[in-house]
PDB file of N, CA and C in Angstrom:
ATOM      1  N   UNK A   1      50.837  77.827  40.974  1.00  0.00           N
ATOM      2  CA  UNK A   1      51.764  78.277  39.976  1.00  0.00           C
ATOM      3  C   UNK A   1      52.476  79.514  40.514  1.00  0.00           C
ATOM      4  N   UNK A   2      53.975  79.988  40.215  1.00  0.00           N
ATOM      5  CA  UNK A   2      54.652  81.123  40.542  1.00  0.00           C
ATOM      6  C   UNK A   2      54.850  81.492  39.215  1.00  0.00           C
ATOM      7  N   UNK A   3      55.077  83.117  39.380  1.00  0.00           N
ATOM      8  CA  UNK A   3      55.831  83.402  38.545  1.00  0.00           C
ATOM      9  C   UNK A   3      57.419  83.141  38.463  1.00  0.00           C
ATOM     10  N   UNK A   4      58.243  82.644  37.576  1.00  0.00           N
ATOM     11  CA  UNK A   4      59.857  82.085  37.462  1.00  0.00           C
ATOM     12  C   UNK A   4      60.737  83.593  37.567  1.00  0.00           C
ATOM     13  N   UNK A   5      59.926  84.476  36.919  1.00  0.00           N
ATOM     14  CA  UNK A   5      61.121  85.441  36.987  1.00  0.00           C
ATOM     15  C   UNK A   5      60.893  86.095  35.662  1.00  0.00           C
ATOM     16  N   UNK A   6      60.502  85.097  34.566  1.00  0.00           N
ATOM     17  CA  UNK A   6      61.053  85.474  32.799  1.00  0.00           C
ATOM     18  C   UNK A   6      59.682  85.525  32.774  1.00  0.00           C
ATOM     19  N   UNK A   7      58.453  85.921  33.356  1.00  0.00           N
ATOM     20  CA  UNK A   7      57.334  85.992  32.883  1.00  0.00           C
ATOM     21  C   UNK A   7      56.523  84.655  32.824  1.00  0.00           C
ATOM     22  N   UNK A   8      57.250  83.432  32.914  1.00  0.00           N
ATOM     23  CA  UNK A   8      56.438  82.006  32.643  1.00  0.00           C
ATOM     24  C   UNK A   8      56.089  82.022  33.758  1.00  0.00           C
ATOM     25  N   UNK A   9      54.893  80.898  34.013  1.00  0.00           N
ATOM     26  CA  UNK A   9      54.264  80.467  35.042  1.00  0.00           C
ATOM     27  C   UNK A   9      54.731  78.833  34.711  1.00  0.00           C
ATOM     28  N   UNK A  10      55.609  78.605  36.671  1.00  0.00           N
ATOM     29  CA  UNK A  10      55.879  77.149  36.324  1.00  0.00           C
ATOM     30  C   UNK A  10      55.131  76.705  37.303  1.00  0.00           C
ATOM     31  N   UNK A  11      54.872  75.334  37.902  1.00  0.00           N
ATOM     32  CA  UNK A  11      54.552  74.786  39.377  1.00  0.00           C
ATOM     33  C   UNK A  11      55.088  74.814  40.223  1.00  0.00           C
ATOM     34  N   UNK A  12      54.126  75.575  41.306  1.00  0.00           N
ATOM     35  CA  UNK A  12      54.805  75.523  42.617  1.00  0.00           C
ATOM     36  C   UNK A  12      54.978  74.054  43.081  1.00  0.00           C
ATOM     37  N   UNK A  13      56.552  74.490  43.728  1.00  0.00           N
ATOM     38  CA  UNK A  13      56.878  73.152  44.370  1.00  0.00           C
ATOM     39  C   UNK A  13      56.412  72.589  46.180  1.00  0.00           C
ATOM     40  N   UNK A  14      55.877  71.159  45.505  1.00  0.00           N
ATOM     41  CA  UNK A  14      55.151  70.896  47.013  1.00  0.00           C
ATOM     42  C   UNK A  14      55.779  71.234  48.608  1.00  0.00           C
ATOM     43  N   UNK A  15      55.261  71.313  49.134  1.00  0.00           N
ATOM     44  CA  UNK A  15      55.276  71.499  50.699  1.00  0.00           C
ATOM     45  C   UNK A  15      54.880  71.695  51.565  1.00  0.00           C
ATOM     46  N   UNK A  16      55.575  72.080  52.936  1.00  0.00           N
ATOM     47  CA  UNK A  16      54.086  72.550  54.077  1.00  0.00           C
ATOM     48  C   UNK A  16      54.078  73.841  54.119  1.00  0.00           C
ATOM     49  N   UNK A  17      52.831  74.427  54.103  1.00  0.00           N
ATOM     50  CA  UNK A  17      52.950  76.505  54.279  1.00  0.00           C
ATOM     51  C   UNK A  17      52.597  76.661  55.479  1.00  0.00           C
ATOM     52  N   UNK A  18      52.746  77.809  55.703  1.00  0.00           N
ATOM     53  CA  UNK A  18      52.988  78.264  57.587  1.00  0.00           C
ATOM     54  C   UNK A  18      51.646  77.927  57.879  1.00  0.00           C
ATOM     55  N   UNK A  19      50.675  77.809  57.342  1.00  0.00           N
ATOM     56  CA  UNK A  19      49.028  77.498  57.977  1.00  0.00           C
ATOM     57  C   UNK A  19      49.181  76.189  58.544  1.00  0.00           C
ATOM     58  N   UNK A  20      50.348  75.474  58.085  1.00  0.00           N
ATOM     59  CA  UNK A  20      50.276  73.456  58.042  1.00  0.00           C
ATOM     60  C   UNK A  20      49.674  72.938  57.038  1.00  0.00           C
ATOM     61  N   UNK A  21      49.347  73.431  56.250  1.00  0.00           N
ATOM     62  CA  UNK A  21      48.328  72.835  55.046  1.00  0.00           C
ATOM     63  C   UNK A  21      49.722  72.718  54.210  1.00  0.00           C
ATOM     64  N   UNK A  22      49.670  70.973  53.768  1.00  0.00           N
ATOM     65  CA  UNK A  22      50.522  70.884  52.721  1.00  0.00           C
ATOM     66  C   UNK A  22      49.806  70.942  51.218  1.00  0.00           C
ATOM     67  N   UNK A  23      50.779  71.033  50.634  1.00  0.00           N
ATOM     68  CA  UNK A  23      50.634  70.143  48.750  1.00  0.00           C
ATOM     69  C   UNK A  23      49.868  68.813  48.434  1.00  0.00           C
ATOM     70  N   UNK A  24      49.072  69.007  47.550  1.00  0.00           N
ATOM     71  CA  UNK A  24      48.925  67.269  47.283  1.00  0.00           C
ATOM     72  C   UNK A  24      49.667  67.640  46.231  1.00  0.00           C
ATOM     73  N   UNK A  25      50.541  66.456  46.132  1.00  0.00           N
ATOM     74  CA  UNK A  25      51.509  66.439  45.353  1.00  0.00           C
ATOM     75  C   UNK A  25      51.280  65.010  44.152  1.00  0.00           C
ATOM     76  N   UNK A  26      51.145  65.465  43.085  1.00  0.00           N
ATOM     77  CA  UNK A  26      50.791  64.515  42.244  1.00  0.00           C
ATOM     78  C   UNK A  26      52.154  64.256  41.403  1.00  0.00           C
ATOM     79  N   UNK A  27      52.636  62.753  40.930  1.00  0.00           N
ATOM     80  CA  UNK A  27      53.777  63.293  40.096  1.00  0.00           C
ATOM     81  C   UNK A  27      53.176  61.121  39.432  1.00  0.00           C
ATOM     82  N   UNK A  28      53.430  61.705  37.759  1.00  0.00           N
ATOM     83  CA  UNK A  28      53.615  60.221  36.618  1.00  0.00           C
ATOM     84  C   UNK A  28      54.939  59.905  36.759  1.00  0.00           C
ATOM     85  N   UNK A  29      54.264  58.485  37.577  1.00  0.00           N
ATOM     86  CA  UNK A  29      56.001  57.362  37.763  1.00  0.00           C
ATOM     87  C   UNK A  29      55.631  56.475  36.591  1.00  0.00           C
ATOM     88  N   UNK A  30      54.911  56.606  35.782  1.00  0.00           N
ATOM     89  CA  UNK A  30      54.991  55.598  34.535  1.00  0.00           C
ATOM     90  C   UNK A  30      53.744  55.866  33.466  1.00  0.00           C
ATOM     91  N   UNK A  31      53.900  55.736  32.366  1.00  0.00           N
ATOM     92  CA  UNK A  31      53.022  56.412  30.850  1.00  0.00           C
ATOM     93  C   UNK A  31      53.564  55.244  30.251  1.00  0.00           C
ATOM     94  N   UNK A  32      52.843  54.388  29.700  1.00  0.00           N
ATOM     95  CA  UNK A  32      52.747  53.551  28.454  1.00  0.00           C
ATOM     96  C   UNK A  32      51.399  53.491  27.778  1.00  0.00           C
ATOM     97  N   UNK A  33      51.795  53.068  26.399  1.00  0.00           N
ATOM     98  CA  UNK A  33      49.920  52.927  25.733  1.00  0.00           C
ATOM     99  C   UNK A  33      49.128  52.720  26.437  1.00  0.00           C
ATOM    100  N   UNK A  34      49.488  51.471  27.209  1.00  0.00           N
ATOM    101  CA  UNK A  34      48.242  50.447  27.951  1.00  0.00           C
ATOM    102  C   UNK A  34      48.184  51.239  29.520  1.00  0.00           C
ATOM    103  N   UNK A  35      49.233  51.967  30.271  1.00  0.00           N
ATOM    104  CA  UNK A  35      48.789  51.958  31.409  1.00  0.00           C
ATOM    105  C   UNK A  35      49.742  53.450  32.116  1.00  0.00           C
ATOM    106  N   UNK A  36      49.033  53.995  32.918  1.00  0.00           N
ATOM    107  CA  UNK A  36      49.504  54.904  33.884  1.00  0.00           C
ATOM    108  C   UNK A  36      49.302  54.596  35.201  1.00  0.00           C
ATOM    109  N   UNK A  37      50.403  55.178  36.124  1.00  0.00           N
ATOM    110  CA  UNK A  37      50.402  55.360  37.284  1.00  0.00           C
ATOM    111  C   UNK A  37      50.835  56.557  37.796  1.00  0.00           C
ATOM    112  N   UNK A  38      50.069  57.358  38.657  1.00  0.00           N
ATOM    113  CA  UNK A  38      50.669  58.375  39.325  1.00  0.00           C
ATOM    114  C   UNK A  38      50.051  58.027  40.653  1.00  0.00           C
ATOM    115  N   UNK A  39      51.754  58.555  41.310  1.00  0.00           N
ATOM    116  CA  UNK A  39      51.919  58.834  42.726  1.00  0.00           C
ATOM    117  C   UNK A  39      51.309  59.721  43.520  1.00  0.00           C
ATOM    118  N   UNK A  40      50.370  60.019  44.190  1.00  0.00           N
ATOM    119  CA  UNK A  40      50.651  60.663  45.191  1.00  0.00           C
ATOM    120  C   UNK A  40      51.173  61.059  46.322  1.00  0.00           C
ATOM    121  N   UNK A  41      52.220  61.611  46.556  1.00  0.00           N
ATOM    122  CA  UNK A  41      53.352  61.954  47.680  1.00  0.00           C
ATOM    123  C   UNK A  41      52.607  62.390  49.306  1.00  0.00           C
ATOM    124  N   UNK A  42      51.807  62.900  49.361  1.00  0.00           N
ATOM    125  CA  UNK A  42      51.185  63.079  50.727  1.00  0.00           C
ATOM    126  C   UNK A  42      49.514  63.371  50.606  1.00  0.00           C
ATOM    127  N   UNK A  43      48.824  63.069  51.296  1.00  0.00           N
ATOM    128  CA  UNK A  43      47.185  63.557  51.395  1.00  0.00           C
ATOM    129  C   UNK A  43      46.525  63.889  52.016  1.00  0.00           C
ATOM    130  N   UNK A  44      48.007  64.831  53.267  1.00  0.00           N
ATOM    131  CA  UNK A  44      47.352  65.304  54.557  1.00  0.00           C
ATOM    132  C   UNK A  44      47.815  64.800  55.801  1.00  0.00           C
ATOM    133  N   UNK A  45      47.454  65.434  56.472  1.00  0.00           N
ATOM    134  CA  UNK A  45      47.690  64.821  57.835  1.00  0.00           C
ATOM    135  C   UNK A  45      46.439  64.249  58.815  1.00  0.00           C
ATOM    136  N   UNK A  46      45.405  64.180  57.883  1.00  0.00           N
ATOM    137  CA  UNK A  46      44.580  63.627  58.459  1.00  0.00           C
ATOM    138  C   UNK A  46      44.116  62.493  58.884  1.00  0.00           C
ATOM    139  N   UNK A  47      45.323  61.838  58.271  1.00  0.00           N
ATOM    140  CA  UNK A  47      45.964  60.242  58.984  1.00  0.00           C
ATOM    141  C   UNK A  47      44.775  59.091  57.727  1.00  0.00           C
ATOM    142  N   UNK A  48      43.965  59.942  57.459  1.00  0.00           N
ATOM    143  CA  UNK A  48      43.723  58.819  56.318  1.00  0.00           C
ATOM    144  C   UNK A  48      44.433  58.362  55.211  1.00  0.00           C
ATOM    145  N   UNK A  49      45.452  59.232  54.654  1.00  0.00           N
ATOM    146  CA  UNK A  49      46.019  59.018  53.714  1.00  0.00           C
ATOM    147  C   UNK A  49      47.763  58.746  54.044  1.00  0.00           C
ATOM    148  N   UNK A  50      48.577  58.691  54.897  1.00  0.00           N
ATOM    149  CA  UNK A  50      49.278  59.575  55.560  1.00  0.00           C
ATOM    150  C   UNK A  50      50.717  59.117  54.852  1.00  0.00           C
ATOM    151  N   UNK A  51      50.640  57.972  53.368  1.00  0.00           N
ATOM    152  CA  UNK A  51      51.589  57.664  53.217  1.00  0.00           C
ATOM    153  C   UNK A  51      51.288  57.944  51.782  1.00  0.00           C
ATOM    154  N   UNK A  52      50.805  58.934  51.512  1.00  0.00           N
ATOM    155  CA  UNK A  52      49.562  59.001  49.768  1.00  0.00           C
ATOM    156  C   UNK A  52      49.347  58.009  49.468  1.00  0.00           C
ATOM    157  N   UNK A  53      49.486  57.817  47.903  1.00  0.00           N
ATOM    158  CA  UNK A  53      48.778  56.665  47.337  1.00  0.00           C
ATOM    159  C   UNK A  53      49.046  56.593  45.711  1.00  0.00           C
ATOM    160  N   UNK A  54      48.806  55.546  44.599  1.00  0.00           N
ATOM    161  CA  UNK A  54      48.911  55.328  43.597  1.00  0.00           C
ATOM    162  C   UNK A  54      47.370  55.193  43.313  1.00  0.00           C
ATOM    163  N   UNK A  55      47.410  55.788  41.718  1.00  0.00           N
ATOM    164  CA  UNK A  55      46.601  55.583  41.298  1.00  0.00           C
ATOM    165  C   UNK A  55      46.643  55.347  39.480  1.00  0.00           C
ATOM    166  N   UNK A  56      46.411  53.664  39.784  1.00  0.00           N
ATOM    167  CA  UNK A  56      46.402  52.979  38.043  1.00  0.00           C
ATOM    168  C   UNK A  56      45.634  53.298  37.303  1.00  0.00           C
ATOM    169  N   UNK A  57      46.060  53.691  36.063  1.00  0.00           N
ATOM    170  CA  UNK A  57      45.166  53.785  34.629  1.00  0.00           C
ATOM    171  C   UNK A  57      44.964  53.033  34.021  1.00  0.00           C
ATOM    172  N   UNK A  58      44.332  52.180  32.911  1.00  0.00           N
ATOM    173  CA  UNK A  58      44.241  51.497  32.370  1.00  0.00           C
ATOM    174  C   UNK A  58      43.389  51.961  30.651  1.00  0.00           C
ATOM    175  N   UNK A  59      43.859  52.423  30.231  1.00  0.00           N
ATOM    176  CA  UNK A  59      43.790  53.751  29.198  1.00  0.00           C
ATOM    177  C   UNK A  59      43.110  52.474  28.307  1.00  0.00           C
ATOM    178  N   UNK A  60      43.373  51.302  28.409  1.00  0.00           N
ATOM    179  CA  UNK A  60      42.227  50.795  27.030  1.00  0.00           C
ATOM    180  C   UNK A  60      40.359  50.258  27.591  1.00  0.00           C
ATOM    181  N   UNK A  61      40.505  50.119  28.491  1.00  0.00           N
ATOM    182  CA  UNK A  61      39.185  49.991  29.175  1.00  0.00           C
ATOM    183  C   UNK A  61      38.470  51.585  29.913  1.00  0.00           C
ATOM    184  N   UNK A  62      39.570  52.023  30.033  1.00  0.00           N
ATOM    185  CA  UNK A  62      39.225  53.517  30.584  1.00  0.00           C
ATOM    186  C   UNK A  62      38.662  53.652  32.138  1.00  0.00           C
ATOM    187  N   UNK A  63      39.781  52.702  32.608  1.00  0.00           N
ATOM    188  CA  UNK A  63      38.955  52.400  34.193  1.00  0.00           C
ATOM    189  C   UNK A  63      40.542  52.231  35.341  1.00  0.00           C
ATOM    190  N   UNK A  64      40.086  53.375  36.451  1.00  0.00           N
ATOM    191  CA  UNK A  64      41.313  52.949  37.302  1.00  0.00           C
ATOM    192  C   UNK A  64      40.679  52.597  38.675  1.00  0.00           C
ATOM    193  N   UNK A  65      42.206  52.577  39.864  1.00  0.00           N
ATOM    194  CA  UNK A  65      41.440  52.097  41.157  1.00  0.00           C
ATOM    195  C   UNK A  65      43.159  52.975  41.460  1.00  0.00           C
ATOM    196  N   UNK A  66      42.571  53.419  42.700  1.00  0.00           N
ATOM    197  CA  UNK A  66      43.390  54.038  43.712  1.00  0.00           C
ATOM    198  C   UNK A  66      44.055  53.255  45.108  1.00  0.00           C
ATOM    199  N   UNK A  67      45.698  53.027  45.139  1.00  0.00           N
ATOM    200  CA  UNK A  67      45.546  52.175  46.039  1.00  0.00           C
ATOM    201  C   UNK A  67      46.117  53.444  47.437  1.00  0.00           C
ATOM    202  N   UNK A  68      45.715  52.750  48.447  1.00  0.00           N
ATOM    203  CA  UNK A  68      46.456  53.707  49.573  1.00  0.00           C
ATOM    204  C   UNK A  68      47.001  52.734  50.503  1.00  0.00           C
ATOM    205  N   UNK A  69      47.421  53.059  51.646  1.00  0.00           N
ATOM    206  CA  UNK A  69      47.434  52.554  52.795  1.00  0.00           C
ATOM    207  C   UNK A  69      48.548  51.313  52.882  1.00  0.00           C
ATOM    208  N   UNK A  70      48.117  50.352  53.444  1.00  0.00           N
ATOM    209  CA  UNK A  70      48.610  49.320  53.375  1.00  0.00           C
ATOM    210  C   UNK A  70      48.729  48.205  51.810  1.00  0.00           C
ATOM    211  N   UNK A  71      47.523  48.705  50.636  1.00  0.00           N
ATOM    212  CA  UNK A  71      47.842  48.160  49.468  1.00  0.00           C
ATOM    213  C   UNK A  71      48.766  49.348  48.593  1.00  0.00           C
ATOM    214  N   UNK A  72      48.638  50.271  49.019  1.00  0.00           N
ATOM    215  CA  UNK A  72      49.731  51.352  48.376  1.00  0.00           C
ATOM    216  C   UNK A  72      51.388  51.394  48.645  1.00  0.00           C
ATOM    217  N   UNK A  73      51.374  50.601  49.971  1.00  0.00           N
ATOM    218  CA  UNK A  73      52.833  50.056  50.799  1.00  0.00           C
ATOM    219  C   UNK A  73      53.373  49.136  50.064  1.00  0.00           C
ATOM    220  N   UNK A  74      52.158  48.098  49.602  1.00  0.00           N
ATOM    221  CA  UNK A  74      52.533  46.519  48.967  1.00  0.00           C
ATOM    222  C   UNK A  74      52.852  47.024  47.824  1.00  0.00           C
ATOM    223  N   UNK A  75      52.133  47.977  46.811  1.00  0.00           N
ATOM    224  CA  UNK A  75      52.144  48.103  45.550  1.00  0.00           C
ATOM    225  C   UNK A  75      53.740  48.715  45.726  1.00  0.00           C
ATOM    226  N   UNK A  76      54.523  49.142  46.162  1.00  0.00           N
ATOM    227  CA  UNK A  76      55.358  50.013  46.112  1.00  0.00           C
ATOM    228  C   UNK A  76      56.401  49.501  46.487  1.00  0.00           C
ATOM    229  N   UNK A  77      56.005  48.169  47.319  1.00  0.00           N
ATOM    230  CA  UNK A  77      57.190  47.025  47.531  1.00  0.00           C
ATOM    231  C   UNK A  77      57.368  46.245  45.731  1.00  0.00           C
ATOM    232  N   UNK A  78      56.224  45.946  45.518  1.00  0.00           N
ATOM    233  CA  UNK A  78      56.014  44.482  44.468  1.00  0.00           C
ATOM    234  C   UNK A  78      56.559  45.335  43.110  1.00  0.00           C
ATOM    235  N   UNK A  79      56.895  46.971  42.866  1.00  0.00           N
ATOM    236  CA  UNK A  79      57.190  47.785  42.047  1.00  0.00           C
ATOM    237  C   UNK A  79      58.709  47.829  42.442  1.00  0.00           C
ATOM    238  N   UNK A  80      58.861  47.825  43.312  1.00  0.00           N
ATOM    239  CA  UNK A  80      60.595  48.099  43.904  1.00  0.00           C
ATOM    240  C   UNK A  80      61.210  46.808  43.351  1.00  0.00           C
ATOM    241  N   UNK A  81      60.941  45.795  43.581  1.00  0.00           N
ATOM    242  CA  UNK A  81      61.199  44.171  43.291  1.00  0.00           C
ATOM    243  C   UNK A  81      61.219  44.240  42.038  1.00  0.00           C
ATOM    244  N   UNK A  82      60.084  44.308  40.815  1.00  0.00           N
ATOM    245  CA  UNK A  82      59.286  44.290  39.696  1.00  0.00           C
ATOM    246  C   UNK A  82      61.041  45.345  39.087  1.00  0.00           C
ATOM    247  N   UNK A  83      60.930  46.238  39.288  1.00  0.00           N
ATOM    248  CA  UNK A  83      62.348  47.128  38.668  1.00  0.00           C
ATOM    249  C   UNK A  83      63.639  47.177  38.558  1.00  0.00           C
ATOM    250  N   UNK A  84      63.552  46.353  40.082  1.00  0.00           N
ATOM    251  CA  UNK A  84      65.056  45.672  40.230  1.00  0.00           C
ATOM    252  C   UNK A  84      66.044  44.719  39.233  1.00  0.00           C
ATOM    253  N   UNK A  85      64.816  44.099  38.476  1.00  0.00           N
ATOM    254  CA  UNK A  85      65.025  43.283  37.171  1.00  0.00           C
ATOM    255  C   UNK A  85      64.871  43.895  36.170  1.00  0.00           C
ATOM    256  N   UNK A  86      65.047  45.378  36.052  1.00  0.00           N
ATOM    257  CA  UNK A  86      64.534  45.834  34.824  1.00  0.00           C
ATOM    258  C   UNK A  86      64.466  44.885  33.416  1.00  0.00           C
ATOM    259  N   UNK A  87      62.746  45.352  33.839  1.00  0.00           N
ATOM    260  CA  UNK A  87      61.287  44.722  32.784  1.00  0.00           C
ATOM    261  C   UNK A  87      61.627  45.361  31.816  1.00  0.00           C
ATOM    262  N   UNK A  88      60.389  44.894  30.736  1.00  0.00           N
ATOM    263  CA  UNK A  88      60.286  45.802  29.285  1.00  0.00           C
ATOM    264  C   UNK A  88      59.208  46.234  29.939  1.00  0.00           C
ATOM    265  N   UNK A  89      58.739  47.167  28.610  1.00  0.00           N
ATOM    266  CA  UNK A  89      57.211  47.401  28.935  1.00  0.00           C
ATOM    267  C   UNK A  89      56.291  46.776  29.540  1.00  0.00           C
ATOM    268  N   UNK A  90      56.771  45.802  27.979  1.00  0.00           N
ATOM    269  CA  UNK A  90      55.740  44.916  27.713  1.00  0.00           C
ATOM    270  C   UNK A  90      55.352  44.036  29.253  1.00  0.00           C
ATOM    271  N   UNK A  91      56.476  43.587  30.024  1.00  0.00           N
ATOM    272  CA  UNK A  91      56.792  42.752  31.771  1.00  0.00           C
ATOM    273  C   UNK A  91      55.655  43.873  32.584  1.00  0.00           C
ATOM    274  N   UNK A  92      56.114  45.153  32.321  1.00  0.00           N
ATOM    275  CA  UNK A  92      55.809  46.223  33.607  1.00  0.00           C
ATOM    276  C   UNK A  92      54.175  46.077  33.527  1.00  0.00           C
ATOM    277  N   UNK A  93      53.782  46.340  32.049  1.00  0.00           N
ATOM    278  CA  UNK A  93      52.454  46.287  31.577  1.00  0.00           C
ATOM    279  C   UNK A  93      51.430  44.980  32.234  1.00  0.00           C
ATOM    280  N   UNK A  94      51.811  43.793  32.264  1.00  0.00           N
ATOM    281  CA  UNK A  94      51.678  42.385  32.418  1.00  0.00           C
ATOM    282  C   UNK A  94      51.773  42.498  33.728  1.00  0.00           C
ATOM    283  N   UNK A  95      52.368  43.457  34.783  1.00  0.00           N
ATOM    284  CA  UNK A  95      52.223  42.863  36.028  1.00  0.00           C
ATOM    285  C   UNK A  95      51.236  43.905  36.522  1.00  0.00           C
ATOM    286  N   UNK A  96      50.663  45.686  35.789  1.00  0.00           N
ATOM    287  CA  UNK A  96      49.905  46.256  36.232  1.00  0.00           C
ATOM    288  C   UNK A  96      48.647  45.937  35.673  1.00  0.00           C
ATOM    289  N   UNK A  97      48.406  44.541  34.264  1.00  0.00           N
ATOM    290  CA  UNK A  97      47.509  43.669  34.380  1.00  0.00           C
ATOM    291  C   UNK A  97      46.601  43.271  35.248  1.00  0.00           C
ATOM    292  N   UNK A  98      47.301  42.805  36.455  1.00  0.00           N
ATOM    293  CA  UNK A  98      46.882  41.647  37.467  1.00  0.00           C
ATOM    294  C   UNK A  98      45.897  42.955  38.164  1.00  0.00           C
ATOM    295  N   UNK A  99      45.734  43.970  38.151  1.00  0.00           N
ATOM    296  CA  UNK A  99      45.406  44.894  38.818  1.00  0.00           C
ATOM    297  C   UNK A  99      43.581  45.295  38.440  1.00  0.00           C
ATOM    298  N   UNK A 100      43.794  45.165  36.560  1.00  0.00           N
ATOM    299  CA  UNK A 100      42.687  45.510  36.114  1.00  0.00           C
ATOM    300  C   UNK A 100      41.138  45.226  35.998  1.00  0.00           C
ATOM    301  N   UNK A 101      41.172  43.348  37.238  1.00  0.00           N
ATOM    302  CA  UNK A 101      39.904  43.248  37.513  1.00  0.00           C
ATOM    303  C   UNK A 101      39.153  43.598  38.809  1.00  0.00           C
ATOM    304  N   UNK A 102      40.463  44.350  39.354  1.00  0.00           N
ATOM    305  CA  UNK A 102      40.254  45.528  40.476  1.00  0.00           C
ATOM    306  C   UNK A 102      39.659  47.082  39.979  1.00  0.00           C
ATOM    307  N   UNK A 103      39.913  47.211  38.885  1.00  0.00           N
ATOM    308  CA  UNK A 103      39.601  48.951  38.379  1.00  0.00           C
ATOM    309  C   UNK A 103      38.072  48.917  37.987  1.00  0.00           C
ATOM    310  N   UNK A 104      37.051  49.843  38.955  1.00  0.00           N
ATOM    311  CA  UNK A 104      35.967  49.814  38.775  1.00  0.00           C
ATOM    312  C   UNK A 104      35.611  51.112  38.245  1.00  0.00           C
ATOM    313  N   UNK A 105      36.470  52.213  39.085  1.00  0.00           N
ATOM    314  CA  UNK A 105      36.672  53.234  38.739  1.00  0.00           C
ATOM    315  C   UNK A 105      36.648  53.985  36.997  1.00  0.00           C
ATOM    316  N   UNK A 106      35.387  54.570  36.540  1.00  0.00           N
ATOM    317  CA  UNK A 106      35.739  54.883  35.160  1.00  0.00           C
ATOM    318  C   UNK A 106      36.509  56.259  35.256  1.00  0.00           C
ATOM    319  N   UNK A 107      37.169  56.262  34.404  1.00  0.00           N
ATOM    320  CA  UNK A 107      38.452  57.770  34.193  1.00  0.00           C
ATOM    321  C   UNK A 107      37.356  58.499  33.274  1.00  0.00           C
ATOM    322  N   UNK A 108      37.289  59.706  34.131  1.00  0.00           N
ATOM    323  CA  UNK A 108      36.665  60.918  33.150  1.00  0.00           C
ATOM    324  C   UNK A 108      37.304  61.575  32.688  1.00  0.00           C
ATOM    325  N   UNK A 109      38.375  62.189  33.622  1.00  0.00           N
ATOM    326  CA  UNK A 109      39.114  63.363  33.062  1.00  0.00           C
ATOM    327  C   UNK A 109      40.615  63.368  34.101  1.00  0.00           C
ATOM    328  N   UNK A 110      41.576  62.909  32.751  1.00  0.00           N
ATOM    329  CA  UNK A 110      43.058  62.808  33.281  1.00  0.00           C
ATOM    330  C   UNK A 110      43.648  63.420  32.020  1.00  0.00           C
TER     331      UNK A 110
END
């Protein structure tokens, strides 16, 4: 967090600091009843993560799964496609469905 100037504290904005240590940069590409996704923009350079990653909610079972890598590439193709037709919800919801007998993951605290 910085100070803005007027006394508020807003978020610092991601990047690399002179050490090389970047930001994990978290940002919500989508909030509906049934489902969240947030992006992660980078997770280092430690080459495990090196393209971040998504990570699905599924707010009525209370269970997500994190994709990275090469299923975080696909997810981000099959979302690019999936938008191009702008869906309803209800479409967007139905295709982050197909996802939820993948989420083993229980959500404690989001």
């Amino acid at each position: 967090m910085t100070d803005d100037g007027g006394g508020r504290r807003s978020p610092r904005k991601g990047g690399r600091h002179e050490d090389g240590e970047t930001d994990r940069i978290m940002n919500m590409v989508y909030n509906s009843s049934n489902f969240c996704i947030v992006q992660f923009s980078d997770l280092g350079d430690d080459a495990r993560h090196p393209a971040g990653g998504f990570e699905i909610m599924d707010k009525g079972s209370r269970r997500e799964i994190f994709l990275d890598g090469r299923q975080a590439e696909q997810f981000r193709d099959d979302i690019a496609r999936l938008i191009s037709h702008e869906p309803s919800v209800d479409e967007f919801d139905d295709f982050l469905a197909s996802y939820t007998g993948l989420m083993t993951q229980p959500v404690v605290l989001h």
